[in-house]
N, C-alpha and C. Protein backbone atom coordinates (compact mmCIF):
# COMPACT_ATOMS: atom_id res chain seq x y z
N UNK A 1 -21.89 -1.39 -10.34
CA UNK A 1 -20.53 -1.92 -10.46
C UNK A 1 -19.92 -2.07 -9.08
N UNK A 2 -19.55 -3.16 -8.54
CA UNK A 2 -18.48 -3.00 -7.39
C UNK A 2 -17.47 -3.00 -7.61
N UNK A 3 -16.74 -2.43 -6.52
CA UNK A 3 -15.10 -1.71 -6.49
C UNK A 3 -15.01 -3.15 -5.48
N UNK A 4 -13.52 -3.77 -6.65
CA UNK A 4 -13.32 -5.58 -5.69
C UNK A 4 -11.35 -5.00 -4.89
N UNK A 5 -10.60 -3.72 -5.78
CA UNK A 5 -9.44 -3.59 -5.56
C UNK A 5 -9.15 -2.03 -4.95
N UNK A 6 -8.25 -2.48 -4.32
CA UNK A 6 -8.13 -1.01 -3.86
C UNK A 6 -6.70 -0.37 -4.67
N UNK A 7 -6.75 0.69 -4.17
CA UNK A 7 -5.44 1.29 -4.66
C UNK A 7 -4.02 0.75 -4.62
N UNK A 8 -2.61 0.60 -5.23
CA UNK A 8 -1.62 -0.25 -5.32
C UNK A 8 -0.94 0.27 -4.15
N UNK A 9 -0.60 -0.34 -2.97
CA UNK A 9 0.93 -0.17 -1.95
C UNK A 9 1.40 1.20 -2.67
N UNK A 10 1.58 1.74 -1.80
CA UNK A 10 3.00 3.18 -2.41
C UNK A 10 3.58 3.84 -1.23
N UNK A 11 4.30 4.51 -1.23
CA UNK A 11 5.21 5.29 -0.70
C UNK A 11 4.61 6.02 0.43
N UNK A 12 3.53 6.46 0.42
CA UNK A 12 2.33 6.95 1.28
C UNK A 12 2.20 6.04 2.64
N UNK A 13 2.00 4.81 2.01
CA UNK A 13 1.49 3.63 2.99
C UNK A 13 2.45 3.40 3.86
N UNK A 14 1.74 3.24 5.17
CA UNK A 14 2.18 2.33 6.28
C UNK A 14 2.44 0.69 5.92
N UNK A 15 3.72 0.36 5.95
CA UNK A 15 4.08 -1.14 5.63
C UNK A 15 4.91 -1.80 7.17
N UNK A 16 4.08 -3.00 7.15
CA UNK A 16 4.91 -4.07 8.27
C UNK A 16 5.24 -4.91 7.41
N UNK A 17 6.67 -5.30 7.34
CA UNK A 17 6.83 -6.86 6.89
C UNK A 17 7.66 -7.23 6.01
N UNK A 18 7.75 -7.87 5.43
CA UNK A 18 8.64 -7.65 4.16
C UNK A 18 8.30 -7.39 2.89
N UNK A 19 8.48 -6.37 2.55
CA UNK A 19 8.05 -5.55 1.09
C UNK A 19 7.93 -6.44 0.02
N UNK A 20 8.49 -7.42 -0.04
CA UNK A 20 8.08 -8.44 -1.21
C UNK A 20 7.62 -9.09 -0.69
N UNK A 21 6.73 -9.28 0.38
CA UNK A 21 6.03 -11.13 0.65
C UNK A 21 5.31 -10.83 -0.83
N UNK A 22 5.02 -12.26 -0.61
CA UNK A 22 3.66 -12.86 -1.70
C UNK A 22 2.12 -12.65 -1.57
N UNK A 23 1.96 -12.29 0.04
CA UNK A 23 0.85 -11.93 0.43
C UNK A 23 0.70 -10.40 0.95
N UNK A 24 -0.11 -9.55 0.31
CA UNK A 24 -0.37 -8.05 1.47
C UNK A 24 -1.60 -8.11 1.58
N UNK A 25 -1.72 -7.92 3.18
CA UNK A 25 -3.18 -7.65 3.65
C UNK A 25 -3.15 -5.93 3.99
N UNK A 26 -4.01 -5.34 3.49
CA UNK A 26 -3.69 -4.41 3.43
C UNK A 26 -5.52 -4.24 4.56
N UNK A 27 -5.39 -2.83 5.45
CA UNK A 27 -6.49 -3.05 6.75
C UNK A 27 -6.96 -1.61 6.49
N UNK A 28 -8.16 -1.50 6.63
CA UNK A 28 -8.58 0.03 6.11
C UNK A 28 -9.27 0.14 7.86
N UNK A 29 -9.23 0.83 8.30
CA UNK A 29 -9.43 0.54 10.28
C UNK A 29 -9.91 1.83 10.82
N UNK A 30 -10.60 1.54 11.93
CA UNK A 30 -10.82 2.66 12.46
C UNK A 30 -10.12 2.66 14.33
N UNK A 31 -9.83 3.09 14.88
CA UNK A 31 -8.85 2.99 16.13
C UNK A 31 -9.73 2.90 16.72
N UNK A 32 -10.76 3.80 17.01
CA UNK A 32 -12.47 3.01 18.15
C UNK A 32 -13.03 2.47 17.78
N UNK A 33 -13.12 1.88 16.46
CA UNK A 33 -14.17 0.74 16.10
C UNK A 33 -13.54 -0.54 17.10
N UNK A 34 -15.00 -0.91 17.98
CA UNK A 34 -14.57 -2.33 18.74
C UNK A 34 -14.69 -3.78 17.54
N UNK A 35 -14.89 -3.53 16.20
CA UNK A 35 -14.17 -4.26 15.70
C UNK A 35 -13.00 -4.78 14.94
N UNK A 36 -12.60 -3.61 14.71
CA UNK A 36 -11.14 -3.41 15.17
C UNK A 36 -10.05 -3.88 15.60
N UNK A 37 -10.67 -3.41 17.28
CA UNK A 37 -10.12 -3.40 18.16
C UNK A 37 -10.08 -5.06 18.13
N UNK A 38 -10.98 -5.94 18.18
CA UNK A 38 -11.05 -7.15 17.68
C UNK A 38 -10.47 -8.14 17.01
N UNK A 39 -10.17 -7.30 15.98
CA UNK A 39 -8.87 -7.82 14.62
C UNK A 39 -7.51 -7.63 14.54
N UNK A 40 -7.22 -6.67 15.68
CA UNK A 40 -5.51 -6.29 15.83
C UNK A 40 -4.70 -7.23 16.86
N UNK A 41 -5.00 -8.34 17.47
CA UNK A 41 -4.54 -9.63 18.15
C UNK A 41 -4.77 -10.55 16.86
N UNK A 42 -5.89 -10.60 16.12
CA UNK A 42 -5.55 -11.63 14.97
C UNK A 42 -4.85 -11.66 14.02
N UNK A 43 -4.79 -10.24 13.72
CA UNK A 43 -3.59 -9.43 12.77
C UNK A 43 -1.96 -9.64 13.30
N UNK A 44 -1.66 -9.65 14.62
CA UNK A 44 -0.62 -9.70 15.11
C UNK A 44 0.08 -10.80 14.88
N UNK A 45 -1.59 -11.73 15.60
CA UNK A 45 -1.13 -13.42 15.70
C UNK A 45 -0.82 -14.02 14.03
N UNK A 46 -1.28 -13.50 13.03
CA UNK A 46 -1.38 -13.70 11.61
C UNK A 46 0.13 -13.46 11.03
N UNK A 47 0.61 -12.06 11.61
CA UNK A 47 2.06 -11.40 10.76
C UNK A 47 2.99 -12.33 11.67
N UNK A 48 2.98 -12.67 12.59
CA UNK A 48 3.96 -13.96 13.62
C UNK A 48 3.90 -15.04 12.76
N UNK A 49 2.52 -15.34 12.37
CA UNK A 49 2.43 -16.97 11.97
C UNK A 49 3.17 -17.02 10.27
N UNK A 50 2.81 -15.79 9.78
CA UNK A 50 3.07 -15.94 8.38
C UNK A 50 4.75 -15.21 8.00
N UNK A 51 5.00 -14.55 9.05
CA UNK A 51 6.54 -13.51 9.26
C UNK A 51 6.56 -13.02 8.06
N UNK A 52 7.66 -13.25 7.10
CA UNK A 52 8.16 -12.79 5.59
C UNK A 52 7.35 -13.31 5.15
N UNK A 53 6.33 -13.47 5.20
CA UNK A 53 5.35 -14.02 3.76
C UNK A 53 4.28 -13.21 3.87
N UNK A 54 3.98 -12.07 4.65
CA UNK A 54 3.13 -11.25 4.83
C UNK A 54 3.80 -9.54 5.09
N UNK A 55 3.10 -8.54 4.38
CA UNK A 55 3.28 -7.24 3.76
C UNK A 55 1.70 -7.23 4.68
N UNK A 56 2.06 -6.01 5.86
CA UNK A 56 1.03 -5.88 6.72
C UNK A 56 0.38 -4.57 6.55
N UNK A 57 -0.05 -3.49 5.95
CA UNK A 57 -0.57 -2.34 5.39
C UNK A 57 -1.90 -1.69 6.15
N UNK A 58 -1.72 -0.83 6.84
CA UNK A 58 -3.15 0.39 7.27
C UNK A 58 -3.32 1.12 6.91
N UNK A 59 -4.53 1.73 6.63
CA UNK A 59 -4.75 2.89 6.21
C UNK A 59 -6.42 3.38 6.72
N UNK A 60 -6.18 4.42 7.05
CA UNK A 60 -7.33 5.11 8.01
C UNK A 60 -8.37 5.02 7.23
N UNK A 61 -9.55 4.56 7.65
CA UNK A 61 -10.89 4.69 7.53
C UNK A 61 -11.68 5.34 9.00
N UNK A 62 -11.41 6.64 9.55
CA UNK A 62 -11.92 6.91 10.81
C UNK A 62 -13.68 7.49 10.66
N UNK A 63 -14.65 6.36 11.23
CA UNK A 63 -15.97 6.47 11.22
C UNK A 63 -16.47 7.71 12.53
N UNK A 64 -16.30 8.99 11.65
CA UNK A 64 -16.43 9.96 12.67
C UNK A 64 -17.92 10.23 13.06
N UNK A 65 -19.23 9.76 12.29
CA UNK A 65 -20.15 9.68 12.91
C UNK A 65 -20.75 9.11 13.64
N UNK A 66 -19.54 7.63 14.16
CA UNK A 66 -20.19 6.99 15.15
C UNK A 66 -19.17 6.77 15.87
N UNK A 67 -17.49 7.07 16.08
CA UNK A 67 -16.55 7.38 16.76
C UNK A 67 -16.06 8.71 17.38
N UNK A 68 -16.32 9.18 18.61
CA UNK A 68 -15.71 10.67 18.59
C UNK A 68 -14.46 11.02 18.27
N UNK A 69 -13.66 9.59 19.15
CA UNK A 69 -11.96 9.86 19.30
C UNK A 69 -11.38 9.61 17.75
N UNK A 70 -12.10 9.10 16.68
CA UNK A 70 -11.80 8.47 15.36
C UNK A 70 -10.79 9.07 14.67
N UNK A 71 -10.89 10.32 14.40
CA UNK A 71 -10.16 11.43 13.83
C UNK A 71 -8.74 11.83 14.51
N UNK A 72 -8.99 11.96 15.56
CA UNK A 72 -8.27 12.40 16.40
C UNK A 72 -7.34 11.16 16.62
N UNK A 73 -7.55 10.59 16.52
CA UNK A 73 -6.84 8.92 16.83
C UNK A 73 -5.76 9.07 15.68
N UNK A 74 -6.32 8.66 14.03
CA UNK A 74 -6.03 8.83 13.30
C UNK A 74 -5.09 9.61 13.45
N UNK A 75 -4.95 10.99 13.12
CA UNK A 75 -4.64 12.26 13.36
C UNK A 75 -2.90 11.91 14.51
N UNK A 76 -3.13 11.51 15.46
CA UNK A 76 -2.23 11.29 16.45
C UNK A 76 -1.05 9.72 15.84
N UNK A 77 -1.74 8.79 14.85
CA UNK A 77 -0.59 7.70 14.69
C UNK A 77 -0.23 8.54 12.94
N UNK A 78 -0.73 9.34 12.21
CA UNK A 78 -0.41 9.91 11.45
C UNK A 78 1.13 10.93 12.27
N UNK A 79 1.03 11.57 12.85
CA UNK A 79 1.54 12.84 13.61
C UNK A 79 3.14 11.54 14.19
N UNK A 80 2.48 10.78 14.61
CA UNK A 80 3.89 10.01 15.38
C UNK A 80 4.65 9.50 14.24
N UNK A 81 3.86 8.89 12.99
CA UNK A 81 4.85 8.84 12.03
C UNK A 81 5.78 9.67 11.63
N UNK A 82 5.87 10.57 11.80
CA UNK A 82 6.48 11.90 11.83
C UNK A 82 7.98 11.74 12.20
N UNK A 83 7.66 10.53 13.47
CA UNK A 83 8.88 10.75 14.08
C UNK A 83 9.44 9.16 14.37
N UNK A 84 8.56 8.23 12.94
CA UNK A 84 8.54 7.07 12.73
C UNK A 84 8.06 6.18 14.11
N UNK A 85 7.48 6.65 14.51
CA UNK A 85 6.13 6.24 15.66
C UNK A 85 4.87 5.49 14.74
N UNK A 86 4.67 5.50 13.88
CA UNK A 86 3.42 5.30 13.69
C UNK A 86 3.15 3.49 13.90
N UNK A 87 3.93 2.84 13.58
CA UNK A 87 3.36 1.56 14.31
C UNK A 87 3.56 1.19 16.24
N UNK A 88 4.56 1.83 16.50
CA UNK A 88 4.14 2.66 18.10
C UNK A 88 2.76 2.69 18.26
N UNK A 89 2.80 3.98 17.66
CA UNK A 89 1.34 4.42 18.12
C UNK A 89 -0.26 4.18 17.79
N UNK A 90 -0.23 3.41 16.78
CA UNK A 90 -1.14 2.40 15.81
C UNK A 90 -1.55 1.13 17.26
N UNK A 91 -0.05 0.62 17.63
CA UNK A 91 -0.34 -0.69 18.78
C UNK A 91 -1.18 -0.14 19.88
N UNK A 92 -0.30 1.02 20.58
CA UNK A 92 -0.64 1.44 21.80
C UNK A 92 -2.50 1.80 22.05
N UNK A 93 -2.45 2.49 20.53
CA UNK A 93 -4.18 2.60 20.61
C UNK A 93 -4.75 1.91 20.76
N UNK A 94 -4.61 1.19 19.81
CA UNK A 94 -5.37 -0.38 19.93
C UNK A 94 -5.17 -1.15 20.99
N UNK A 95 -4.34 -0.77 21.94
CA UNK A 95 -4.12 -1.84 22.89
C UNK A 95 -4.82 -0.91 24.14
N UNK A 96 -5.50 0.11 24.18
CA UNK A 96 -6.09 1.27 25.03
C UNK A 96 -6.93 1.79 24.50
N UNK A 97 -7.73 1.28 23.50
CA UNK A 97 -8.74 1.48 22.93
C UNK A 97 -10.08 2.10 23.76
N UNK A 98 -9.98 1.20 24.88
CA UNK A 98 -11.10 1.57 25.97
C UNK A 98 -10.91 2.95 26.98
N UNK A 99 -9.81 3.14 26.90
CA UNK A 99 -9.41 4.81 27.22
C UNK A 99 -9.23 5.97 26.35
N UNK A 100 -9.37 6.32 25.29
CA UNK A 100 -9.49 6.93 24.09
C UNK A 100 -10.12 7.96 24.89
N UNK A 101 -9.38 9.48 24.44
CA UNK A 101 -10.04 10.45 25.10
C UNK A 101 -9.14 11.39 24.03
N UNK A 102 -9.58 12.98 24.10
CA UNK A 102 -9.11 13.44 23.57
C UNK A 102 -7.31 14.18 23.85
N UNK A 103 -7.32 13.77 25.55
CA UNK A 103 -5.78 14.19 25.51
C UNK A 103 -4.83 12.92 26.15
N UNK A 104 -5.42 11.93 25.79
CA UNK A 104 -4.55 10.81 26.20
C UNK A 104 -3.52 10.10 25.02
N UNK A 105 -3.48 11.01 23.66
CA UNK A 105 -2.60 10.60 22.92
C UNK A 105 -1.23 11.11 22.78
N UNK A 106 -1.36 12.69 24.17
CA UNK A 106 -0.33 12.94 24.53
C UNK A 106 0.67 12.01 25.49
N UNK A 107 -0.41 11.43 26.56
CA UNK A 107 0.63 10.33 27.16
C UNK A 107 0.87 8.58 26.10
N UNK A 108 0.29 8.94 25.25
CA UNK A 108 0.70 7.96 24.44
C UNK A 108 2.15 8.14 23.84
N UNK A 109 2.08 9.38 23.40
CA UNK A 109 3.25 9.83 22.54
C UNK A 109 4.24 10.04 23.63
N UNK A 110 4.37 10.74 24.66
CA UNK A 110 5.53 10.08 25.72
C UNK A 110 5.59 9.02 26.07
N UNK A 111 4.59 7.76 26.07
CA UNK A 111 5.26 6.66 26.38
C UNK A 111 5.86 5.65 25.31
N UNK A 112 5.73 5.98 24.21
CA UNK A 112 6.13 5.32 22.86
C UNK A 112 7.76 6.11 22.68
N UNK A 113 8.05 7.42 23.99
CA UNK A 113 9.42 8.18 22.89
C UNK A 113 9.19 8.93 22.61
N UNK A 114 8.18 9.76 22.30
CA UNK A 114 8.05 10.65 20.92
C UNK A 114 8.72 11.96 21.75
N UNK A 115 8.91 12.84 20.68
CA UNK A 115 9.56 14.21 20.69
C UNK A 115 8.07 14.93 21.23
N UNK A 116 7.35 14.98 22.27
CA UNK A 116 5.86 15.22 22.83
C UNK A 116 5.37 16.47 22.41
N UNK A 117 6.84 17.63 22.64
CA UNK A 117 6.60 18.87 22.01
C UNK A 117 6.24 18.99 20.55
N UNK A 118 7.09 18.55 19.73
CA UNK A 118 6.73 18.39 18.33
C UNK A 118 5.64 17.42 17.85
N UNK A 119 5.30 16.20 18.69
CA UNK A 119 4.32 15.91 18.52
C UNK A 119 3.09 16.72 18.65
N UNK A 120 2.83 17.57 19.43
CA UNK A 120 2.06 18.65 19.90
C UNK A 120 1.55 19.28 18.46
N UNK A 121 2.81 20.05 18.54
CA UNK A 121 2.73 21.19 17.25
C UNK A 121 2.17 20.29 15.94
N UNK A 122 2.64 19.11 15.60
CA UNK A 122 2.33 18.56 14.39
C UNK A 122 0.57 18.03 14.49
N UNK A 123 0.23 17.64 15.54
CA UNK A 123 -0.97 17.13 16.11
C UNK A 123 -2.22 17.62 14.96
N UNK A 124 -2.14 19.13 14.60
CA UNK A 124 -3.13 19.54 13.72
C UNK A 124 -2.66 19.98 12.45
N UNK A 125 -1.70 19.38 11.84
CA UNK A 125 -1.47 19.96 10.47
C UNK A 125 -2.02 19.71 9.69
N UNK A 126 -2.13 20.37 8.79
CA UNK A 126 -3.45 20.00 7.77
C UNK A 126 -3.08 19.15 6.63
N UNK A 127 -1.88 18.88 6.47
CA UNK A 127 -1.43 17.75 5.42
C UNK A 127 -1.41 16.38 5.74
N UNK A 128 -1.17 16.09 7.52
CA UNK A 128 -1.59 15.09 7.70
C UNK A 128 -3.35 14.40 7.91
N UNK A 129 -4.25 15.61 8.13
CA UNK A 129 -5.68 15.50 7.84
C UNK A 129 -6.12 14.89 6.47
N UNK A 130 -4.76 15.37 5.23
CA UNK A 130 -5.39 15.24 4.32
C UNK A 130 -5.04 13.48 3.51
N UNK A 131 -4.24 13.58 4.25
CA UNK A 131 -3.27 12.00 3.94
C UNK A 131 -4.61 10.77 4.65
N UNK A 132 -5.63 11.28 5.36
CA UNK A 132 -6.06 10.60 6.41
C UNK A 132 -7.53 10.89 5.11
N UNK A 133 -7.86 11.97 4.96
CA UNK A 133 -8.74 12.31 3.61
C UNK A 133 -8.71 11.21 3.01
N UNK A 134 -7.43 10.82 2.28
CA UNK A 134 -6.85 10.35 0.58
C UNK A 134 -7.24 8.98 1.05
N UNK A 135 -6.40 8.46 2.44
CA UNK A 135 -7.10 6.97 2.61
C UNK A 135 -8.15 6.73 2.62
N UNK A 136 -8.92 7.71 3.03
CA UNK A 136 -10.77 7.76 3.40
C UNK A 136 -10.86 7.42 1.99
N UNK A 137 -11.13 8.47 1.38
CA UNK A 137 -11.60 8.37 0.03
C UNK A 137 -11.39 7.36 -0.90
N UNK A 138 -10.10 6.72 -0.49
CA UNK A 138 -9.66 5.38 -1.43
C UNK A 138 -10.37 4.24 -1.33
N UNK A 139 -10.77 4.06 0.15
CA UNK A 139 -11.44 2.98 0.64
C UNK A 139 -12.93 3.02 0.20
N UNK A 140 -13.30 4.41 0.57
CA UNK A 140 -14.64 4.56 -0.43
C UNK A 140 -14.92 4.05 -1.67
N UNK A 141 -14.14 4.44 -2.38
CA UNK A 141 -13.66 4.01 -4.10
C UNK A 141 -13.21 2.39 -4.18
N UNK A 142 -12.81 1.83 -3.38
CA UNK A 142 -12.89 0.04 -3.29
C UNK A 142 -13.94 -0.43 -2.51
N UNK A 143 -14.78 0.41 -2.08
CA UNK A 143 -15.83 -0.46 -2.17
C UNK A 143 -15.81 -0.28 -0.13
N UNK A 144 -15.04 0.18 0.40
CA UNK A 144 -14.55 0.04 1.57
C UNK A 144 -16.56 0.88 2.46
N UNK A 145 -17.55 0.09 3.23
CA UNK A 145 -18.48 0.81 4.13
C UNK A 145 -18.54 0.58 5.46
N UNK A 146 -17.41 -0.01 5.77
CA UNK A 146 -17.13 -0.46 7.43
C UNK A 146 -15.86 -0.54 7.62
N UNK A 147 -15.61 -0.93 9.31
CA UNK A 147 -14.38 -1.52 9.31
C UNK A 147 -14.59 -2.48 10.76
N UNK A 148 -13.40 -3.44 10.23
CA UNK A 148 -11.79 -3.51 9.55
C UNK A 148 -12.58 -3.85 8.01
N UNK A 149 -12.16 -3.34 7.25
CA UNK A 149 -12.47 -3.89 6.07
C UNK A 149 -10.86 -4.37 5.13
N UNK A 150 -10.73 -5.82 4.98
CA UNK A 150 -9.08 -6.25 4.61
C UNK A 150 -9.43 -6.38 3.34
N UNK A 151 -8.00 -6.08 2.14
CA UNK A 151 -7.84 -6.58 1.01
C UNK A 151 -6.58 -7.65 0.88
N UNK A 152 -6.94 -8.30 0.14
CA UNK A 152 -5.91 -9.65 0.01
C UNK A 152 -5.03 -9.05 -1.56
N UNK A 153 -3.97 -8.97 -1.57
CA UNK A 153 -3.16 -8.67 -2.84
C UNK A 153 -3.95 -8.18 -3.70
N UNK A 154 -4.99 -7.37 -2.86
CA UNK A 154 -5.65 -5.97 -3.83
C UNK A 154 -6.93 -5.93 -4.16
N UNK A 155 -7.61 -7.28 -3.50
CA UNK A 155 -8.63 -7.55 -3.70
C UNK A 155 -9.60 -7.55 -2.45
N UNK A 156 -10.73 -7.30 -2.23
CA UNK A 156 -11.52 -6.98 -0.98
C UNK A 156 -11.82 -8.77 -0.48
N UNK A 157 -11.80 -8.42 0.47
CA UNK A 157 -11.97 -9.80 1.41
C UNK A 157 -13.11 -9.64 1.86
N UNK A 158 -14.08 -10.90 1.48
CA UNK A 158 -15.57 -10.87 2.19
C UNK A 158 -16.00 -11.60 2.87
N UNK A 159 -14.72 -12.45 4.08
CA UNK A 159 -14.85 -13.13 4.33
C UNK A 159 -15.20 -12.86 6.15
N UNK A 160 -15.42 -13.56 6.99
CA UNK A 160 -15.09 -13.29 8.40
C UNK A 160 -13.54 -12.94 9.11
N UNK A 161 -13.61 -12.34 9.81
CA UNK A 161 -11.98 -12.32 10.33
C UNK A 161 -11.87 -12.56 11.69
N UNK A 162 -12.43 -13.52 11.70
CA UNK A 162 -11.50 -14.47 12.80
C UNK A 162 -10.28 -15.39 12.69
N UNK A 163 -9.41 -15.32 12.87
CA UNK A 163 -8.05 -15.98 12.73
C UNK A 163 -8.40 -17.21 11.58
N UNK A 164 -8.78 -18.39 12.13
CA UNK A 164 -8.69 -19.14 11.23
C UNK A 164 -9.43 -18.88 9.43
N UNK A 165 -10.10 -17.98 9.97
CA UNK A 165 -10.63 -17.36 8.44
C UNK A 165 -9.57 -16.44 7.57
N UNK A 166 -9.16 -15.81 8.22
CA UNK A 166 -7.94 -15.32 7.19
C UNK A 166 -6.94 -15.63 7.13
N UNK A 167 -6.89 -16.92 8.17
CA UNK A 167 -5.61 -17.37 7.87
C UNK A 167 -5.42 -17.91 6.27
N UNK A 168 -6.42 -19.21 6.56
CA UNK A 168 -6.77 -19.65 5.53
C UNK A 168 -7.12 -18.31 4.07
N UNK A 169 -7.51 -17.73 4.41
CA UNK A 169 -7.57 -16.91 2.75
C UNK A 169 -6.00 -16.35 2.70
N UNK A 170 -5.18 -16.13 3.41
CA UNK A 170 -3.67 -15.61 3.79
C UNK A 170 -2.91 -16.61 3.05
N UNK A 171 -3.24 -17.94 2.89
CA UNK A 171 -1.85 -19.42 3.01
C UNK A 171 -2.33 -19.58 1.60
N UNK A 172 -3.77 -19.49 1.08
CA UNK A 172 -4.21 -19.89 -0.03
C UNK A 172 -3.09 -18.91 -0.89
N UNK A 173 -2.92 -18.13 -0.91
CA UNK A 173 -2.32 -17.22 -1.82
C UNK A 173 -0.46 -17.41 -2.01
N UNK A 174 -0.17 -18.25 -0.83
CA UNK A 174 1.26 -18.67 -0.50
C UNK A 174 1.48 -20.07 -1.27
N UNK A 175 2.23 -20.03 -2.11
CA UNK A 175 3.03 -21.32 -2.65
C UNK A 175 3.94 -22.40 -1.92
């Protein structure tokens, strides 16, 4: 049997955009995957092109057996949400992807703002590990074995993601 949908938007989720577009791409990602890293300029260039007609959604898929910083990445734009950082700190990674180390998400979190101390302390709580779990596991359960792996209004996308490829699966769904 394949898993074609993932779990529904909720309260949990990271949302860009406007909560009712017609379209959600929802991104199951890993912060060192260089493909990824790949898809977050097309993703950008995509939520510009489409504005209110796109519901922009992440949720951690961190590939810790072939990423070291994966977890820890995770772990750190989880932790800044905290202090409503998390698309802050979601960009900044991705945009420093190639410096990923294990204490450079402290100068991340001072240069985004963050409260650095409390970012600190929150850095290892175990409820945000587990929020990072629940996405894992969801993506598993839709079918999710790589990343970026995108769903289109709930449905897995098997398409390429290069801009004009999702654009086009993006507009198809727009009236």
């Amino acid at each position: 049997m394949t898993h074609q949908l993932t779990p529904p938007v909720g309260k949990g989720d990271h949302i860009q955009g406007n909560p009712n577009a017609p379209v959600e791409l929802v991104e199951y990602g890993d912060y060192q995957c260089p493909y990824c890293g790949a898809a977050y300029p097309i993703i950008k260039k995509l939520q510009a092109e489409f504005d209110d007609q796109l519901k922009f959604v992440f949720r951690n898929f961190p590939l810790s057996n072939a990423h070291e910083f994966a977890v820890i990445a995770a772990m750190a734009a989880e932790t800044a949400a905290k202090q409503n950082g998390f698309w802050a700190m979601h960009d900044i990674i991705y945009e420093n992807q190639s410096r990923l180390s294990r204490d450079v998400f402290f100068e991340f979190a001072d240069e985004i703002g963050l409260d650095v101390e409390a970012f600190e302390r929150d850095l290892h709580n175990p409820s945000l590990g587990k929020k990072i779990e629940a996405d894992f596991e969801n993506g598993v359960r839709s079918g999710v074995n790589g990343t970026p792996t995108f769903f289109i209004n709930g449905t897995i996308y098997r398409g390429e993601y290069d801009y004009d490829s999702l654009y086009q699966a993006i507009a198809q769904h727009i009236k």
